[in-house]
C-alpha atoms as a PDB file:
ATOM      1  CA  UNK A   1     -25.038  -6.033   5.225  1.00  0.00           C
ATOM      2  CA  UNK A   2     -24.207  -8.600   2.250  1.00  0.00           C
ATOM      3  CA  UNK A   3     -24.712  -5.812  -0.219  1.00  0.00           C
ATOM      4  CA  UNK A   4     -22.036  -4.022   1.475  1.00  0.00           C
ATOM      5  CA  UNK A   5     -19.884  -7.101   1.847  1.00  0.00           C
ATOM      6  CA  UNK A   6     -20.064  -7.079  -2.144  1.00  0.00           C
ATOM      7  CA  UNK A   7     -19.327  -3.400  -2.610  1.00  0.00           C
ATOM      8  CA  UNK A   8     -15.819  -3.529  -0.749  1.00  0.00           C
ATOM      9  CA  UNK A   9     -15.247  -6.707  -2.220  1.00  0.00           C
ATOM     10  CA  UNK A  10     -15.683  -4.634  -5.242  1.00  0.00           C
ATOM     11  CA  UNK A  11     -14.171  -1.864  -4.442  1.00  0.00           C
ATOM     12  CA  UNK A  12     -11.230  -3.964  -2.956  1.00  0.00           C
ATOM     13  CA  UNK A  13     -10.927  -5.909  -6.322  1.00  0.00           C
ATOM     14  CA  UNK A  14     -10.438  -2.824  -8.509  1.00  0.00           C
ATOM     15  CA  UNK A  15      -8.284  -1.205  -6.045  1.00  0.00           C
ATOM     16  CA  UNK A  16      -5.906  -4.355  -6.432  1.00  0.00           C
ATOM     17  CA  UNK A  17      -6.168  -3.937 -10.385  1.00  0.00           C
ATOM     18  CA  UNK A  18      -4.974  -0.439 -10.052  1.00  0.00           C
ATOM     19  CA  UNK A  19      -1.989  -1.338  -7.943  1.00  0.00           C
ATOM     20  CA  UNK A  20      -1.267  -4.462 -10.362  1.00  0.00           C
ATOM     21  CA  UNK A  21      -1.670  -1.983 -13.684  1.00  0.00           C
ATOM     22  CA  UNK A  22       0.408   1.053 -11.673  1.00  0.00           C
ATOM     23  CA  UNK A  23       3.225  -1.158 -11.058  1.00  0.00           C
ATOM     24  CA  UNK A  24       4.403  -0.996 -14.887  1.00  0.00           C
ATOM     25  CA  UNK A  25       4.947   2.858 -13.845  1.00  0.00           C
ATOM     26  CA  UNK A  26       7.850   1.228 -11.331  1.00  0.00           C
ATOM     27  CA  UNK A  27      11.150   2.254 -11.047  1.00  0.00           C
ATOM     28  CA  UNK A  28      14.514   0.773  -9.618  1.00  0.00           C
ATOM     29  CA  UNK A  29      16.183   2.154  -6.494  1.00  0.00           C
ATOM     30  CA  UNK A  30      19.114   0.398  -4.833  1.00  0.00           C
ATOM     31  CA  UNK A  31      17.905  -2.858  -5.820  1.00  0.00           C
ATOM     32  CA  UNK A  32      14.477  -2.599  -5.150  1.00  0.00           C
ATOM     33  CA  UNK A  33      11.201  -1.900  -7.507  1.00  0.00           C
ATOM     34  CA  UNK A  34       9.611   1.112  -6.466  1.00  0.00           C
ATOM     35  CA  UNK A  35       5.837   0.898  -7.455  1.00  0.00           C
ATOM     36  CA  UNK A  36       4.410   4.398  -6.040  1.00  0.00           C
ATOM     37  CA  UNK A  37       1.073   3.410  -7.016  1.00  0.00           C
ATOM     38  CA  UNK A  38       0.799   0.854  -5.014  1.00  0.00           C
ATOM     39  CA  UNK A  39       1.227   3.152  -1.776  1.00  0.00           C
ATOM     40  CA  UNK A  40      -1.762   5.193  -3.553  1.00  0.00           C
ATOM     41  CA  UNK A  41      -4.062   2.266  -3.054  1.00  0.00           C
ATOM     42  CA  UNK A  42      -2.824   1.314   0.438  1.00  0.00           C
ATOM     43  CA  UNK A  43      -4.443   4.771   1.802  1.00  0.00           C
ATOM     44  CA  UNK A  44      -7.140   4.719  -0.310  1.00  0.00           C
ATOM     45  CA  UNK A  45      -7.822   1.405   0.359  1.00  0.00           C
ATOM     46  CA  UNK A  46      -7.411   2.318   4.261  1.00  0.00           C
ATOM     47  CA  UNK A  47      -9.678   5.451   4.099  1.00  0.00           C
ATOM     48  CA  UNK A  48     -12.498   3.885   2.348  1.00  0.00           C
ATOM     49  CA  UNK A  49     -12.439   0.280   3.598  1.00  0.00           C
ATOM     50  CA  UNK A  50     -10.408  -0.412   6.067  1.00  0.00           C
ATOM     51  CA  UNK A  51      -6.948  -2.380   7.271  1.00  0.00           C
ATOM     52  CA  UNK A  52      -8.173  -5.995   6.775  1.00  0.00           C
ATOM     53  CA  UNK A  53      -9.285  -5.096   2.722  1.00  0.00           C
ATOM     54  CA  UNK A  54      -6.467  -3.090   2.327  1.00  0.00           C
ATOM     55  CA  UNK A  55      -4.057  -5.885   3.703  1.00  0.00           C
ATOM     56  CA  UNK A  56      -6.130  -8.420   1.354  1.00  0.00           C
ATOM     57  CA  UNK A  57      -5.743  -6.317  -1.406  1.00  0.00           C
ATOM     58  CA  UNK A  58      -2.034  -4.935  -1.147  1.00  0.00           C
ATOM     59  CA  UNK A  59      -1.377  -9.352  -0.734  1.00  0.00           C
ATOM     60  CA  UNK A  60      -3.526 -10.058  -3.893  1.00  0.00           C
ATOM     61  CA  UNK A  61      -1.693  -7.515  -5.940  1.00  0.00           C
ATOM     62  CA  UNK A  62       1.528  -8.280  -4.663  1.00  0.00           C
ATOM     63  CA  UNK A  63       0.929 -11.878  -5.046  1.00  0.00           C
ATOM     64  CA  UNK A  64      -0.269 -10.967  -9.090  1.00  0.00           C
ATOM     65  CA  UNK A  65       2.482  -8.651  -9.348  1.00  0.00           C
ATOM     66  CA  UNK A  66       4.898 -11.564  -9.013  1.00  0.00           C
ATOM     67  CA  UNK A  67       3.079 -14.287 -10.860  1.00  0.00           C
ATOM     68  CA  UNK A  68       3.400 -11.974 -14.046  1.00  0.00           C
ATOM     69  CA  UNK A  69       7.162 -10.931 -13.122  1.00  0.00           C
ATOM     70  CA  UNK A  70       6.530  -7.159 -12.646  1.00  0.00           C
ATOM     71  CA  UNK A  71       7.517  -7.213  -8.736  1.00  0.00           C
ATOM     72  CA  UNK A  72       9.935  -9.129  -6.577  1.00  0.00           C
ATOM     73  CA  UNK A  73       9.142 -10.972  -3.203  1.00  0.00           C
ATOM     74  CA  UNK A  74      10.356  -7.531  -1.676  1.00  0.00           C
ATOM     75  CA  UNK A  75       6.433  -6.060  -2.307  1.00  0.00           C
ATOM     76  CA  UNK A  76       4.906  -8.272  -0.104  1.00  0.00           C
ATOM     77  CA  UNK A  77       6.575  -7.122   3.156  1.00  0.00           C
ATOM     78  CA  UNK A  78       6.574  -3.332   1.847  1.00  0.00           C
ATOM     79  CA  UNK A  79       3.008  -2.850   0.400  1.00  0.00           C
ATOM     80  CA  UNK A  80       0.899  -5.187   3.569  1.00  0.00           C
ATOM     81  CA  UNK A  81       2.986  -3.419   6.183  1.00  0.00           C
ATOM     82  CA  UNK A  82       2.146   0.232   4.703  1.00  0.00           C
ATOM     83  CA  UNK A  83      -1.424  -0.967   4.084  1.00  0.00           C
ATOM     84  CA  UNK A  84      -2.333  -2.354   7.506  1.00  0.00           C
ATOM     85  CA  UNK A  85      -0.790  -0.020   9.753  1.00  0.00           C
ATOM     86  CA  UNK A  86      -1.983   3.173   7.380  1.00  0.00           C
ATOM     87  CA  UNK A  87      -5.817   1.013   7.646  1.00  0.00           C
ATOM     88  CA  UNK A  88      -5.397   0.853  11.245  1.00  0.00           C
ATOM     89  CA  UNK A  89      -4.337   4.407  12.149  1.00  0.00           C
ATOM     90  CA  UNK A  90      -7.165   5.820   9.967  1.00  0.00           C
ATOM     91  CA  UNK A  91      -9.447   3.662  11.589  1.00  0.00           C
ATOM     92  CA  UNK A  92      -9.102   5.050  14.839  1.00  0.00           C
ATOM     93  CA  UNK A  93      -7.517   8.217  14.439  1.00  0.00           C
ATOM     94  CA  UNK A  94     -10.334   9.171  11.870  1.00  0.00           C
ATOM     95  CA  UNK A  95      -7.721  11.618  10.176  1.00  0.00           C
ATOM     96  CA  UNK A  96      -6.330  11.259   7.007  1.00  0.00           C
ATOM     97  CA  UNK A  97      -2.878  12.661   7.783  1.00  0.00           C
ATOM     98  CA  UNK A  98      -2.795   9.185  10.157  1.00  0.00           C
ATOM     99  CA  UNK A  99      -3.048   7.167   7.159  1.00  0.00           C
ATOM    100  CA  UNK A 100       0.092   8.966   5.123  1.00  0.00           C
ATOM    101  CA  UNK A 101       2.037   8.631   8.203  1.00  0.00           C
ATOM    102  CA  UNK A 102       0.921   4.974   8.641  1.00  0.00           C
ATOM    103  CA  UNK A 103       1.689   4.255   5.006  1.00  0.00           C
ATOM    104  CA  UNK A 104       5.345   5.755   5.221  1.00  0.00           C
ATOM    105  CA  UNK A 105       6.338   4.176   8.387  1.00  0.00           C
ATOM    106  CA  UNK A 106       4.670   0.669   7.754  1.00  0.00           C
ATOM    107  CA  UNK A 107       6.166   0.456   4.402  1.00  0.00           C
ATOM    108  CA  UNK A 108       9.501   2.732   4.579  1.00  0.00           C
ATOM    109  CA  UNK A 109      10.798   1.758   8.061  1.00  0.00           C
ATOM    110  CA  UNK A 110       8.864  -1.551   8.881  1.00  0.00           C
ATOM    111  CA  UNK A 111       8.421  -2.897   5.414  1.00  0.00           C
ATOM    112  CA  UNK A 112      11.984  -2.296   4.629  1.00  0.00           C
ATOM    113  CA  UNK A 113      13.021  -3.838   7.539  1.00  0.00           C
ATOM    114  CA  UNK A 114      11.030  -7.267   7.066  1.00  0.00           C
ATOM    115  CA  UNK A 115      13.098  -6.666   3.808  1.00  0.00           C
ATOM    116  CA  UNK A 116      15.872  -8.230   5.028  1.00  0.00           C
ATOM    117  CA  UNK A 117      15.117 -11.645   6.056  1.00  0.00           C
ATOM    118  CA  UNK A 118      13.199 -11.719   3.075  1.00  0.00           C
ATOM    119  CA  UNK A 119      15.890 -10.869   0.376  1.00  0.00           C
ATOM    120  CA  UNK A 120      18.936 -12.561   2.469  1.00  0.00           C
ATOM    121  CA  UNK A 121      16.888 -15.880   2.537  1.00  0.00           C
ATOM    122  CA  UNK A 122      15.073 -16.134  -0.197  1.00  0.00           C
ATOM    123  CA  UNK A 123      16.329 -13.994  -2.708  1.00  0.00           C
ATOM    124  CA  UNK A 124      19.871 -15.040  -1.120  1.00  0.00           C
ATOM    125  CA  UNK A 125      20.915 -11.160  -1.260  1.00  0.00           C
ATOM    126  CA  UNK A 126      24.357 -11.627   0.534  1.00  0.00           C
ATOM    127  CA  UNK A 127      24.728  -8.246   0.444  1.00  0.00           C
ATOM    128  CA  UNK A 128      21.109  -6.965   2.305  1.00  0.00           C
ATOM    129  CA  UNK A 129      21.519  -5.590   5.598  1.00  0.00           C
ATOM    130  CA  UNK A 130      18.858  -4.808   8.066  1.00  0.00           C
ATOM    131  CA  UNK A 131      18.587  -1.036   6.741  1.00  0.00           C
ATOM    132  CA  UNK A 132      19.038  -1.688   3.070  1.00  0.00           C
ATOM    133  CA  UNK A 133      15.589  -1.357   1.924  1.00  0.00           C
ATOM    134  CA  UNK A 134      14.441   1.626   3.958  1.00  0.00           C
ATOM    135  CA  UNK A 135      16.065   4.331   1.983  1.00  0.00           C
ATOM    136  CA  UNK A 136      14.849   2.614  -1.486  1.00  0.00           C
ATOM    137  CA  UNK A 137      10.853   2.252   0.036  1.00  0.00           C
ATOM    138  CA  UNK A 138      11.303   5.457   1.374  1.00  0.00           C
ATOM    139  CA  UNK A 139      11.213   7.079  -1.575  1.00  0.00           C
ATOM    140  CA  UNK A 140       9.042   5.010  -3.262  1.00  0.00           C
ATOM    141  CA  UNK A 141       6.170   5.363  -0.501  1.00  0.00           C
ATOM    142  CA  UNK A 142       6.605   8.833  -0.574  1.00  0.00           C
ATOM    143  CA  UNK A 143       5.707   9.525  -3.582  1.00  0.00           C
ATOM    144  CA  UNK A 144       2.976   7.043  -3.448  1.00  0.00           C
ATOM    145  CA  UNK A 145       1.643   8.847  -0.220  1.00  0.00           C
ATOM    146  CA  UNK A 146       2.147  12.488  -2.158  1.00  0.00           C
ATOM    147  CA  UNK A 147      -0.499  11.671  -4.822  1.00  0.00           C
ATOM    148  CA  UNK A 148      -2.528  10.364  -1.938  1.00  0.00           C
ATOM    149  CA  UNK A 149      -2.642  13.541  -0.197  1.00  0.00           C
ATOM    150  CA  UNK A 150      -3.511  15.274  -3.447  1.00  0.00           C
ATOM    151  CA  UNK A 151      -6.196  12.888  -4.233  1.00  0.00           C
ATOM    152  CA  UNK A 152      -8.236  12.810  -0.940  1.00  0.00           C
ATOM    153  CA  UNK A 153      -7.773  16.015  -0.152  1.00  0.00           C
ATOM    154  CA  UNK A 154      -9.563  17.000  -3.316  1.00  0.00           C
ATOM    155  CA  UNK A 155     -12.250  13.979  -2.178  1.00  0.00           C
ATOM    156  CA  UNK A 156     -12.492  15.690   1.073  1.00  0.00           C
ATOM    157  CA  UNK A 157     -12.981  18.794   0.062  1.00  0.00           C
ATOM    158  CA  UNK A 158     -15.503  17.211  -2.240  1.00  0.00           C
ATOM    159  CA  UNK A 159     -17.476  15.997   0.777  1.00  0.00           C
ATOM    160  CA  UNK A 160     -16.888  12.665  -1.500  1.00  0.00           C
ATOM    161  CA  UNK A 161     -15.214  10.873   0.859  1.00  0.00           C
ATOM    162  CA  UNK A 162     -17.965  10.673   3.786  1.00  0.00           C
ATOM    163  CA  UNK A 163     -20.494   9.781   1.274  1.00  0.00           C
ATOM    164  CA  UNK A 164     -18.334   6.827  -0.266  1.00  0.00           C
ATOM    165  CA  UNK A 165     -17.825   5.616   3.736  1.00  0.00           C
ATOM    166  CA  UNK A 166     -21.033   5.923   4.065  1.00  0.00           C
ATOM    167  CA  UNK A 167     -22.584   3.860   0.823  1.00  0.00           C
ATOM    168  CA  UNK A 168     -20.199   0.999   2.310  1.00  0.00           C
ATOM    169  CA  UNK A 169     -21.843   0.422   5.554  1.00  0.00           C
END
């Protein structure tokens, strides 16, 4: 049990250095930084260990992202949203195509609507509406969740995937 503890702690820790490294590979939309990466590591991180690690980890990075100035306050709604409910639908759908969904949803509709608050009180965005952020994490979960779907399908196929689970239980 602790050995696995320190494995997705591991695991968990790199996976938040990816999404901290991937976000220099953002781009603006409407305001917003899209880091696609970091929707990458919210499935992954939901496939192999789960929606509390993947939560932790989409924080941690979020949380570094800003301390060195490459992401706004904006990540922490879109990337723990995306990462929790894609961890939770995996987890008991047992389906991958229930993590892409939960990914785009949690961090395109739900993320971008905890947007708001978030950039009209503490970014004082005057100009954010309810809806402003959806369209702009949209797109940038998307193509986050496309290389996903590439890369665990190719895992899957791989047989890679149950193996992984199964060296973290």
């Amino acid at each position: 049990m602790k050995n696995a503890n320190v494995k997705k702690l591991t695991l968990a820790a790199l996976f938040t250095a990816i999404a901290v490294v991937g976000s220099l590979f953002s781009f603006p939309v409407f305001g917003s930084k899209c880091a696609p990466i970091q929707h990458l590591v919210n499935i992954l991180c939901a496939v192999f260990l789960g929606p509390w690690y993947g939560l932790a980890s989409a924080f941690v990075a979020s949380l570094i992202r800003n301390m060195m100035g490459l992401g706004t306050l904006l990540a922490f709604p879109g990337s723990m949203c995306g990462a929790l409910l894609s961890g939770l639908l995996y987890k008991y759908v047992k389906k991958l195509p229930a993590a892409y969904v939960g990914e785009v949803f949690g961090t395109g509709i739900v993320g971008g609507m905890l947007s708001y608050p978030v950039a009209a009180l503490l970014l004082n965005n005057d100009a954010a509406t309810l809806f402003t952020f959806v369209v702009p994490f949209l797109i940038s979960t998307c193509g986050g969740t496309i290389i996903a779907i590439v890369l665990t399908n190719v895992f899957h196929r791989m047989g890679l995937i149950a193996k992984f689970q199964e060296s973290l239980r």
